[in-house]
PDB file of N, CA and C in Angstrom:
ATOM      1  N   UNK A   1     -99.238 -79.683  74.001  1.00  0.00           N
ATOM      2  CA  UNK A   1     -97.919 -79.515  73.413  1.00  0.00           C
ATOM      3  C   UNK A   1     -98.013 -78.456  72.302  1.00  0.00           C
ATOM      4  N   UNK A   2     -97.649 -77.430  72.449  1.00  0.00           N
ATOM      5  CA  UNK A   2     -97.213 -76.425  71.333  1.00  0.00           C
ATOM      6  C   UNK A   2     -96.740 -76.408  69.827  1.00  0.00           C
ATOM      7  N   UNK A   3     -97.395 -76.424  68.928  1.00  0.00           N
ATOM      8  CA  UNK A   3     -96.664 -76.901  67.778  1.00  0.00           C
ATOM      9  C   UNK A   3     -95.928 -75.684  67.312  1.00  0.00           C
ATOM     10  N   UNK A   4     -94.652 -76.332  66.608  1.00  0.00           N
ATOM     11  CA  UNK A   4     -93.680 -75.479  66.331  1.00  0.00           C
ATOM     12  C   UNK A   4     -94.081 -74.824  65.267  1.00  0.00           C
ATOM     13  N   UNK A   5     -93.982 -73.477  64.329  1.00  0.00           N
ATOM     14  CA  UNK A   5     -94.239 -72.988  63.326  1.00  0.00           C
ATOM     15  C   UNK A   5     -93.116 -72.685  62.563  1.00  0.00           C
ATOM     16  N   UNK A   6     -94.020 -72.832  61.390  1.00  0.00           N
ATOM     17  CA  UNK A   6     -93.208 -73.561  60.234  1.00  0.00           C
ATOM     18  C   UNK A   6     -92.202 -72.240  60.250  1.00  0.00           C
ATOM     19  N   UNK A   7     -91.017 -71.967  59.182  1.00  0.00           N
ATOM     20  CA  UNK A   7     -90.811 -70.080  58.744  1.00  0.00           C
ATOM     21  C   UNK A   7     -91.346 -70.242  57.649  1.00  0.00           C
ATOM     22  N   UNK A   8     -91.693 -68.538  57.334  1.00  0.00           N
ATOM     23  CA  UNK A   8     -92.445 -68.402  56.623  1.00  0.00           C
ATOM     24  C   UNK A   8     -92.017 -68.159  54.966  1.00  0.00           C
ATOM     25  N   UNK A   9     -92.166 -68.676  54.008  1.00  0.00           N
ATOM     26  CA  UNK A   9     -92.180 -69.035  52.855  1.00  0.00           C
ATOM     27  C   UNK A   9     -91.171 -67.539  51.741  1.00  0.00           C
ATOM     28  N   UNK A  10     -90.638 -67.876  51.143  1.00  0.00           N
ATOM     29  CA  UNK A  10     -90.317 -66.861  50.058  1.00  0.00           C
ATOM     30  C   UNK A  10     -89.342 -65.620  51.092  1.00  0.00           C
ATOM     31  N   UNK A  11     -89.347 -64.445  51.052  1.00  0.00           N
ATOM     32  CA  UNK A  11     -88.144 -63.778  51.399  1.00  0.00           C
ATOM     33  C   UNK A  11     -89.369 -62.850  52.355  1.00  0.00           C
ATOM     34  N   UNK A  12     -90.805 -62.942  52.738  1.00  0.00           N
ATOM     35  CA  UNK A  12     -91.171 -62.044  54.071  1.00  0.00           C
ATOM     36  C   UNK A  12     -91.030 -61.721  55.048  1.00  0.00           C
ATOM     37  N   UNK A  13     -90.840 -61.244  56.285  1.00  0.00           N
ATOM     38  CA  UNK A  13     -91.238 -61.564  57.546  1.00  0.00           C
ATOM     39  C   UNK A  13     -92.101 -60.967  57.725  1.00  0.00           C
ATOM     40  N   UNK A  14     -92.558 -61.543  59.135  1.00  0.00           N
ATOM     41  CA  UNK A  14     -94.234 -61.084  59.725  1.00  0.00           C
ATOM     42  C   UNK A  14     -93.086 -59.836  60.888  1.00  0.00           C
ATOM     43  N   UNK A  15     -94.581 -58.645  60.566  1.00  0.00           N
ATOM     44  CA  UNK A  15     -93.791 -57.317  61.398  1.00  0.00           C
ATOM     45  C   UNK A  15     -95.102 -57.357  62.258  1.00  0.00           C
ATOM     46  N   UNK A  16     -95.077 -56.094  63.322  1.00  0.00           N
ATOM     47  CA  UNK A  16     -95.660 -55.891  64.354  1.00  0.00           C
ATOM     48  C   UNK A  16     -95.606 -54.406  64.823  1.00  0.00           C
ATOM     49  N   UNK A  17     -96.530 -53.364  63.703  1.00  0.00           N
ATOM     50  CA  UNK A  17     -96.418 -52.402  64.068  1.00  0.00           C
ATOM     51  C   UNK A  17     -97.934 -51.707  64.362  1.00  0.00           C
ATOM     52  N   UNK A  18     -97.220 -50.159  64.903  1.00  0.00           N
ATOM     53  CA  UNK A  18     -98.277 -49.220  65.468  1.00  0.00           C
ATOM     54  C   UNK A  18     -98.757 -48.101  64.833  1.00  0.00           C
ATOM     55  N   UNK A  19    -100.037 -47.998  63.910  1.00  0.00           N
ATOM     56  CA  UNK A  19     -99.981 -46.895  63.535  1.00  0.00           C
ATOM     57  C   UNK A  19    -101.433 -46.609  63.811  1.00  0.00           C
ATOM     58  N   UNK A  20    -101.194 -44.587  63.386  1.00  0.00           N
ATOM     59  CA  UNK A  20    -102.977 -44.062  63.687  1.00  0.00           C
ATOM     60  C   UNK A  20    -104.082 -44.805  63.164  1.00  0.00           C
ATOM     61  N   UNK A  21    -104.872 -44.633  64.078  1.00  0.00           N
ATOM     62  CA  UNK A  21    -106.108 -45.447  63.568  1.00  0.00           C
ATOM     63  C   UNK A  21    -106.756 -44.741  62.209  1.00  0.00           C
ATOM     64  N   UNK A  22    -106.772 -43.738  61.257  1.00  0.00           N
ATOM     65  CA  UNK A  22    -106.984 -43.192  60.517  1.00  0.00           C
ATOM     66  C   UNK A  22    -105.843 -43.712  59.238  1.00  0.00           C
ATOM     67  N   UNK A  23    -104.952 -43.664  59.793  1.00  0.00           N
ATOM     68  CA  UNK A  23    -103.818 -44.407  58.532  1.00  0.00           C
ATOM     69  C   UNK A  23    -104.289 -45.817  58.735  1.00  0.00           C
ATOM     70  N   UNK A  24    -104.706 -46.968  59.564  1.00  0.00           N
ATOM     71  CA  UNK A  24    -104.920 -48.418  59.452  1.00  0.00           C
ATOM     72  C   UNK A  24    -106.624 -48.258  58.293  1.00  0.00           C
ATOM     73  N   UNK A  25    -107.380 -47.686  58.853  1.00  0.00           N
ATOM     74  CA  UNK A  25    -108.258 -47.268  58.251  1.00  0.00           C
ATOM     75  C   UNK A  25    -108.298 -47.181  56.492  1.00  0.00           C
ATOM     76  N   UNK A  26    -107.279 -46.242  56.018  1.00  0.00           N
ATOM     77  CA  UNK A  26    -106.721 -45.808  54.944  1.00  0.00           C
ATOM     78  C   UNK A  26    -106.329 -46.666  54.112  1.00  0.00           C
ATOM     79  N   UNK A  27    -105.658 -47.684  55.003  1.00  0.00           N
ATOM     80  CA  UNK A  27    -104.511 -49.119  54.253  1.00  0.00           C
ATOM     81  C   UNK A  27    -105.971 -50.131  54.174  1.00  0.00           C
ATOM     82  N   UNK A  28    -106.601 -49.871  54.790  1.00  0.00           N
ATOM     83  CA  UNK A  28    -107.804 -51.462  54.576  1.00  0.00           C
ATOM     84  C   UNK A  28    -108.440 -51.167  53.834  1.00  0.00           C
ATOM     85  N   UNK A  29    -108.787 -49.748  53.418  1.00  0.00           N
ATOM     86  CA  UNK A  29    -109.932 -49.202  52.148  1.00  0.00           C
ATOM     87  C   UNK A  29    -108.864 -49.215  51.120  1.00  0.00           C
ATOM     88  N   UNK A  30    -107.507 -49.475  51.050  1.00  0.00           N
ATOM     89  CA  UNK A  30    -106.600 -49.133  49.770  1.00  0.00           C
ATOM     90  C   UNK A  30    -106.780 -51.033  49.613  1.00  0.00           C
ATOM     91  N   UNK A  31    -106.441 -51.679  50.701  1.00  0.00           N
ATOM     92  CA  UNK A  31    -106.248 -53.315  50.414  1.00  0.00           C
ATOM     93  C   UNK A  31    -107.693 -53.489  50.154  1.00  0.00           C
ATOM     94  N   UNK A  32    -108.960 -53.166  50.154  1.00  0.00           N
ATOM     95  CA  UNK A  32    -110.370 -54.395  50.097  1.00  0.00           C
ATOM     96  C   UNK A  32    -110.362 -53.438  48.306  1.00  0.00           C
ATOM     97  N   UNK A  33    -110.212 -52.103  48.273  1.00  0.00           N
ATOM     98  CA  UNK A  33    -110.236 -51.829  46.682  1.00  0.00           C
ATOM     99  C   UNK A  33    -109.219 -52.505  45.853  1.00  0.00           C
ATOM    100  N   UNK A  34    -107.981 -52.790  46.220  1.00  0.00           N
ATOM    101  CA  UNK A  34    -107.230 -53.388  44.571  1.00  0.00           C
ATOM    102  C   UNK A  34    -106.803 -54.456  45.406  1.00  0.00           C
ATOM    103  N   UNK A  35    -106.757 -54.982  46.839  1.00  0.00           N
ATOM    104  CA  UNK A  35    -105.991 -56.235  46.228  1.00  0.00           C
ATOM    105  C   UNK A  35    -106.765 -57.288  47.258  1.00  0.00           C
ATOM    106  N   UNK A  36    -108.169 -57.331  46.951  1.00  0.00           N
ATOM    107  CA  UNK A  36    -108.475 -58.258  47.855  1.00  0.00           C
ATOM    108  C   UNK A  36    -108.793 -58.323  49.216  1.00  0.00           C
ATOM    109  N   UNK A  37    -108.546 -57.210  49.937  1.00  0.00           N
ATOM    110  CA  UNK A  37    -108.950 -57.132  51.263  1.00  0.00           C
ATOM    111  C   UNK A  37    -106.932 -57.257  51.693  1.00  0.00           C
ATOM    112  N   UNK A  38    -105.950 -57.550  51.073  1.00  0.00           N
ATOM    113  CA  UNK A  38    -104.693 -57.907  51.754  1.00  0.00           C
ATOM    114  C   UNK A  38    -103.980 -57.088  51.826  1.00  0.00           C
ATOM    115  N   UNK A  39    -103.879 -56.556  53.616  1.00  0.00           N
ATOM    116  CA  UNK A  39    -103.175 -55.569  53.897  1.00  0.00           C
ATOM    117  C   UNK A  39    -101.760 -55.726  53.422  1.00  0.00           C
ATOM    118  N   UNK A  40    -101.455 -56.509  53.298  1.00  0.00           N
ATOM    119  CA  UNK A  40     -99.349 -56.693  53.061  1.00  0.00           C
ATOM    120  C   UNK A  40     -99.335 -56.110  51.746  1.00  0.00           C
ATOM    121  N   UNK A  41    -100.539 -56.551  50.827  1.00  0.00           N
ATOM    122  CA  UNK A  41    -100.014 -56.006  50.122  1.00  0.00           C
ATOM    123  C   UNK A  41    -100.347 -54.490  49.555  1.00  0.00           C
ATOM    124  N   UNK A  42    -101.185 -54.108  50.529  1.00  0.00           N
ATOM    125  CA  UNK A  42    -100.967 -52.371  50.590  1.00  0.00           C
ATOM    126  C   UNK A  42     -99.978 -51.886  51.195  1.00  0.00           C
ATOM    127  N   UNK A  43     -99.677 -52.447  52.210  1.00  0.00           N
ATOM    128  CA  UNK A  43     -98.517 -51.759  52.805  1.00  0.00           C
ATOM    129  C   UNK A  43     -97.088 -51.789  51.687  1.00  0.00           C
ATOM    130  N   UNK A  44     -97.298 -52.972  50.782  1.00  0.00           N
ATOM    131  CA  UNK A  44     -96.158 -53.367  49.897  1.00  0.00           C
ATOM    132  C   UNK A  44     -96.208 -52.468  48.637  1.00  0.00           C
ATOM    133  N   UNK A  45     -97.591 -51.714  48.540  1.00  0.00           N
ATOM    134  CA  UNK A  45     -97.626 -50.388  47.320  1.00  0.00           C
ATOM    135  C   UNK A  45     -96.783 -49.484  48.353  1.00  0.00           C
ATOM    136  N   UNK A  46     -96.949 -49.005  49.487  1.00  0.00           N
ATOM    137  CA  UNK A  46     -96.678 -48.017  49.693  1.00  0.00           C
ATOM    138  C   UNK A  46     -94.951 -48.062  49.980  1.00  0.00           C
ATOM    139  N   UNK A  47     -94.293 -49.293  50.302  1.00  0.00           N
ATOM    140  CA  UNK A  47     -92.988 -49.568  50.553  1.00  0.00           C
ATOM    141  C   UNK A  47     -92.493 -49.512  49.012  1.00  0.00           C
ATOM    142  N   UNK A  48     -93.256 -49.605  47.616  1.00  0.00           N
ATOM    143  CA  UNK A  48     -92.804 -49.619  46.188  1.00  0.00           C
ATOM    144  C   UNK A  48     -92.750 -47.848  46.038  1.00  0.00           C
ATOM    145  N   UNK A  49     -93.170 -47.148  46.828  1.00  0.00           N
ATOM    146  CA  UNK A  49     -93.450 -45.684  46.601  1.00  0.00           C
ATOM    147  C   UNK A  49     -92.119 -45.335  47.238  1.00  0.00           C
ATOM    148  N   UNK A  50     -92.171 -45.310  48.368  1.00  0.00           N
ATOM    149  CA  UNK A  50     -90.339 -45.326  49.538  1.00  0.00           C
ATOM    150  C   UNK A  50     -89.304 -45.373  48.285  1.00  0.00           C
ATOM    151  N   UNK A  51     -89.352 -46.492  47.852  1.00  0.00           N
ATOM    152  CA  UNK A  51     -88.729 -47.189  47.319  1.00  0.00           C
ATOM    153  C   UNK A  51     -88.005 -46.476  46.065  1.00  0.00           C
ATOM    154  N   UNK A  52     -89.079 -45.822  45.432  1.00  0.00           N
ATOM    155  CA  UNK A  52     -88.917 -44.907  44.421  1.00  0.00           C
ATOM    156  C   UNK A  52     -88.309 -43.352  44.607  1.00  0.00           C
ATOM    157  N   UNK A  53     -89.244 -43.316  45.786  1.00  0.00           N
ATOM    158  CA  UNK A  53     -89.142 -41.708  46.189  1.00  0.00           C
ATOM    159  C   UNK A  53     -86.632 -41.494  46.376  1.00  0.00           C
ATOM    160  N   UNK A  54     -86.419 -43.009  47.592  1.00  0.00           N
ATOM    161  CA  UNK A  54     -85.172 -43.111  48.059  1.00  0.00           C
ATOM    162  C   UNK A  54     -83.978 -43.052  46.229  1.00  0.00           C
ATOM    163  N   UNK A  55     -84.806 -43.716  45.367  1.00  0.00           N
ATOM    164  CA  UNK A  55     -84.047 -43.430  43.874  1.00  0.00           C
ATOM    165  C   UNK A  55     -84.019 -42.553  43.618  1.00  0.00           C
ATOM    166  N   UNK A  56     -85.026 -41.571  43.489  1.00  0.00           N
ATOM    167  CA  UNK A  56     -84.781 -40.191  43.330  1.00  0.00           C
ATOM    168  C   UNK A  56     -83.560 -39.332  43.938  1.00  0.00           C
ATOM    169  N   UNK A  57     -84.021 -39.759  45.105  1.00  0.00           N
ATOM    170  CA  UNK A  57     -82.835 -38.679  46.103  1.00  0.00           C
ATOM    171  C   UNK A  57     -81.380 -39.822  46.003  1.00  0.00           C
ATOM    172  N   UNK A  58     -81.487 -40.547  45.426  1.00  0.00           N
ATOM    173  CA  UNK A  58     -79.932 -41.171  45.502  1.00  0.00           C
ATOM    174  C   UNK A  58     -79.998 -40.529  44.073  1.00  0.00           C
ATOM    175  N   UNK A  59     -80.656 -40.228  43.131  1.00  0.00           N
ATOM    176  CA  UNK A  59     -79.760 -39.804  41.623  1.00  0.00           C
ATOM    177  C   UNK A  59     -79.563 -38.323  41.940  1.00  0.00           C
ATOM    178  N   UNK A  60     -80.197 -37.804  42.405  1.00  0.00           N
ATOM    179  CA  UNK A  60     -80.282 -35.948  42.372  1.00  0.00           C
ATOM    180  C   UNK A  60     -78.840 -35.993  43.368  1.00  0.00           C
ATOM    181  N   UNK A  61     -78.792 -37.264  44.557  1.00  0.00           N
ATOM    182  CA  UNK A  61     -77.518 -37.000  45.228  1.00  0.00           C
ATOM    183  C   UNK A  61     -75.913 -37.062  44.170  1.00  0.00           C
ATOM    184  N   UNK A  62     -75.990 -37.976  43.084  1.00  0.00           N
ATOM    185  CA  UNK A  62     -75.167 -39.155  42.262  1.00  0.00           C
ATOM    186  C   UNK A  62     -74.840 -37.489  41.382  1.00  0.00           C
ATOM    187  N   UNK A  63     -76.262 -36.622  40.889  1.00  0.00           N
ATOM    188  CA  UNK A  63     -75.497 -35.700  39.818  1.00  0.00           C
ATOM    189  C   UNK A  63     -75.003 -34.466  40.350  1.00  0.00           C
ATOM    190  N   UNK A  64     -74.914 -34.092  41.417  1.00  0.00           N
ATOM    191  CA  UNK A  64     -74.514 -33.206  42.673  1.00  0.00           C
ATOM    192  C   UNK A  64     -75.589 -31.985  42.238  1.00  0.00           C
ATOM    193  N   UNK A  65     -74.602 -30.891  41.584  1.00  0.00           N
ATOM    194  CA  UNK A  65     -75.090 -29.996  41.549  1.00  0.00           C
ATOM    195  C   UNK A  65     -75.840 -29.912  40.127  1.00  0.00           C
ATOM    196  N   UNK A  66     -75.404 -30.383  39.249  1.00  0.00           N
ATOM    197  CA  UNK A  66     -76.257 -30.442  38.231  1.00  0.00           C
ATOM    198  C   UNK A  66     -77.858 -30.934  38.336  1.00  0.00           C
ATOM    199  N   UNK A  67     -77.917 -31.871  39.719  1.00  0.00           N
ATOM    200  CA  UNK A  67     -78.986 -32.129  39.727  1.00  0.00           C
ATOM    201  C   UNK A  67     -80.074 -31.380  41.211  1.00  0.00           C
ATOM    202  N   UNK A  68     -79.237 -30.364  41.389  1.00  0.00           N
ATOM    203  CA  UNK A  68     -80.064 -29.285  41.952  1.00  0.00           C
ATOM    204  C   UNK A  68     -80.908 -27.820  41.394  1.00  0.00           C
ATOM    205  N   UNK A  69     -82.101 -27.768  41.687  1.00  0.00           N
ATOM    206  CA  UNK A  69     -82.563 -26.554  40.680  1.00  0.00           C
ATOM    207  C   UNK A  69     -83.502 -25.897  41.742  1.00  0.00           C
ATOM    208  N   UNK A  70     -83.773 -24.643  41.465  1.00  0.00           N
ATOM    209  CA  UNK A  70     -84.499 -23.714  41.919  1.00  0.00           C
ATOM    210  C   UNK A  70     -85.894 -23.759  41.602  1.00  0.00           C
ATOM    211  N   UNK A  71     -86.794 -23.364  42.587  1.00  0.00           N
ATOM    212  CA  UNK A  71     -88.486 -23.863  42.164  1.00  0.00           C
ATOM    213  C   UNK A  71     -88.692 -22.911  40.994  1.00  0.00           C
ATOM    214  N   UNK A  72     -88.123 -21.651  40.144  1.00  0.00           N
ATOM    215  CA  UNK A  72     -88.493 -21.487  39.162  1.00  0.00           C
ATOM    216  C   UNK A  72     -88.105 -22.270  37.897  1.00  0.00           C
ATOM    217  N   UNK A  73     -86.908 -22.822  37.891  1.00  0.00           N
ATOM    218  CA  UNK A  73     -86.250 -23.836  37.422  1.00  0.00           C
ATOM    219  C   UNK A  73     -87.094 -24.919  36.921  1.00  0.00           C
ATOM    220  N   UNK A  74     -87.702 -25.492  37.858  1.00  0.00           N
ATOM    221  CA  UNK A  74     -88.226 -26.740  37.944  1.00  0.00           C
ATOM    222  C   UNK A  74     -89.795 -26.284  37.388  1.00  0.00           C
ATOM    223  N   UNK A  75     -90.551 -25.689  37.522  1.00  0.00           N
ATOM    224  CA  UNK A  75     -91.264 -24.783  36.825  1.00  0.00           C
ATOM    225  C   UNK A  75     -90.941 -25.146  35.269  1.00  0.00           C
ATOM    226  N   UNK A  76     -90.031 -24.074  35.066  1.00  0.00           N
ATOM    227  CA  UNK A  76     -89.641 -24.000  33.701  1.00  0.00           C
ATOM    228  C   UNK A  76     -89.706 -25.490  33.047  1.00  0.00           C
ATOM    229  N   UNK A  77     -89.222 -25.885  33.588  1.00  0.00           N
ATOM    230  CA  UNK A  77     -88.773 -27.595  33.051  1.00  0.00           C
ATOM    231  C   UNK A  77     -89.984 -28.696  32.809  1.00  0.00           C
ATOM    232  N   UNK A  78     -91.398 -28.243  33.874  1.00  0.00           N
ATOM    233  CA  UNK A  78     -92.082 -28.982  34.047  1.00  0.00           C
ATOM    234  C   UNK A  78     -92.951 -28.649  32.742  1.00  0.00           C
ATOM    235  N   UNK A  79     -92.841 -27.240  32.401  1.00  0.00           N
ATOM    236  CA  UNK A  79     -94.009 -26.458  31.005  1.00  0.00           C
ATOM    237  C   UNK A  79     -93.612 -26.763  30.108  1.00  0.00           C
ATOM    238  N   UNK A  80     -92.002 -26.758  29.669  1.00  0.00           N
ATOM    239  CA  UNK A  80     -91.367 -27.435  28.602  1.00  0.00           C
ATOM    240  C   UNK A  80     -91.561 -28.995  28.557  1.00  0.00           C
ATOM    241  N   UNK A  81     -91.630 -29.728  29.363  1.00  0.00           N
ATOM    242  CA  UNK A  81     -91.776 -30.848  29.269  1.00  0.00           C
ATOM    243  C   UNK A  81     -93.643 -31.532  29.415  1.00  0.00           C
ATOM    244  N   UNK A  82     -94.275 -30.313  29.522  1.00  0.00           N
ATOM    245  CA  UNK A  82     -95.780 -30.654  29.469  1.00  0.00           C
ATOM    246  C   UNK A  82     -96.324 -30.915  27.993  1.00  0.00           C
ATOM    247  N   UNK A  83     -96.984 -31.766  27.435  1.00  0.00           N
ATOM    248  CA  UNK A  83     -97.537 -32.647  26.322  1.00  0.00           C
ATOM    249  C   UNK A  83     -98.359 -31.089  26.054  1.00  0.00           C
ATOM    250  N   UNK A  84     -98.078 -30.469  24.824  1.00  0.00           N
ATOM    251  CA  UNK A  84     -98.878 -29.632  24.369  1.00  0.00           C
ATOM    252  C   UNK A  84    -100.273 -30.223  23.804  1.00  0.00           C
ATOM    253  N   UNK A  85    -100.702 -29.155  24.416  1.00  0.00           N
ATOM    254  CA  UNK A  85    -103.072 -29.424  23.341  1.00  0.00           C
ATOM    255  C   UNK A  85    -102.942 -29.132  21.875  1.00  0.00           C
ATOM    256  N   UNK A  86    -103.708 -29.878  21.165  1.00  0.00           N
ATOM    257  CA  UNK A  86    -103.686 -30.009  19.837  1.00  0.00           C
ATOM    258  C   UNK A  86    -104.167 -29.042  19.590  1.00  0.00           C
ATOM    259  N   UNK A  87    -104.027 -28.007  18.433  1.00  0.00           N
ATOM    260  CA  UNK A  87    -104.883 -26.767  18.255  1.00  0.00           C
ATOM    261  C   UNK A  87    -106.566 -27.256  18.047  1.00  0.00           C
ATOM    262  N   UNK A  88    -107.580 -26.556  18.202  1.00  0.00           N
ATOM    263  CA  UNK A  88    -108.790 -26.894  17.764  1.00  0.00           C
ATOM    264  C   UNK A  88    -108.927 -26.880  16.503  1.00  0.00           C
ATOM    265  N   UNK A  89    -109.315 -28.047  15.865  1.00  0.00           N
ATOM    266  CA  UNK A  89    -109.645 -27.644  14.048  1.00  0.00           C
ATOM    267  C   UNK A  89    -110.914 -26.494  14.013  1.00  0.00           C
ATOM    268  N   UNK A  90    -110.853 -26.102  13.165  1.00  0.00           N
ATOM    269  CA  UNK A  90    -111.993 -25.187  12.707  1.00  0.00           C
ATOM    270  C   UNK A  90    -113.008 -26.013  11.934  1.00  0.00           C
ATOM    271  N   UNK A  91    -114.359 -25.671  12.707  1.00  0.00           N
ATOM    272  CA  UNK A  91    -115.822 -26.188  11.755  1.00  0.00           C
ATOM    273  C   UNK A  91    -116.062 -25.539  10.464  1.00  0.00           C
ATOM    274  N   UNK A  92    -116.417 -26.406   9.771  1.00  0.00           N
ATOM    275  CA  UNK A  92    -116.557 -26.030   8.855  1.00  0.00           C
ATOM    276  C   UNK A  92    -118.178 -25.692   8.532  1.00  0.00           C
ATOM    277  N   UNK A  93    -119.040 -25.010   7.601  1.00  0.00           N
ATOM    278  CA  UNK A  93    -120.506 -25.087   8.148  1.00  0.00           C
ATOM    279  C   UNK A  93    -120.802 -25.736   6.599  1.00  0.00           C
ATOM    280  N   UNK A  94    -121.838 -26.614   7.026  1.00  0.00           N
ATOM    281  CA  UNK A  94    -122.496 -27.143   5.762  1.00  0.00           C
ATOM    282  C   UNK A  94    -123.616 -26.166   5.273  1.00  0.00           C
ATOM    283  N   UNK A  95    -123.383 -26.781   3.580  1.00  0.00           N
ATOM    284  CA  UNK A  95    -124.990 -25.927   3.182  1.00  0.00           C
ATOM    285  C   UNK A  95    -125.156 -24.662   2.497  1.00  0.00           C
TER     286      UNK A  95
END
């Protein structure tokens, strides 16, 4: 007799997919380094990345054109907004 299975707990479902053997590869050396050997929850970093990437393109969509710029643009923006290096102090010499 077949036992029935339970559903499964909290808001998951179990999926059933196909990918290159070089990307499964990729996800099991990303899951046994940070989380234990558990693929779900590598696959669940990389669905938090989607996730982020889809916010982006919904705000750049939300400010139309204001939030379109040209790769020198974005350039510009990235040098202005880069954390400047502290000047080097000068040695002083003993003696």
């Amino acid at each position: 007799m077949p036992s029935a299975k339970a559903p499964r707990a909290g808001t998951t479902a179990k999926v059933s997919v196909s990918i290159e053997r070089a990307d499964l590869t990729l996800l099991q050396r990303r899951a046994r380094k940070l989380y234990g050997g558990n693929l779900s929850a590598a696959v669940g970093e990389g669905v938090r990345h989607i996730r982020e990437q889809e916010g982006r393109e919904a705000l750049v969509a939300w400010l139309g054109s204001a939030g379109r710029a040209t790769d020198s643009e974005r350039e510009q923006l990235r040098s202005e907004w880069q954390p400047r290096a502290a000047p080097a102090k000068a040695r002083r010499k003993r003696g």
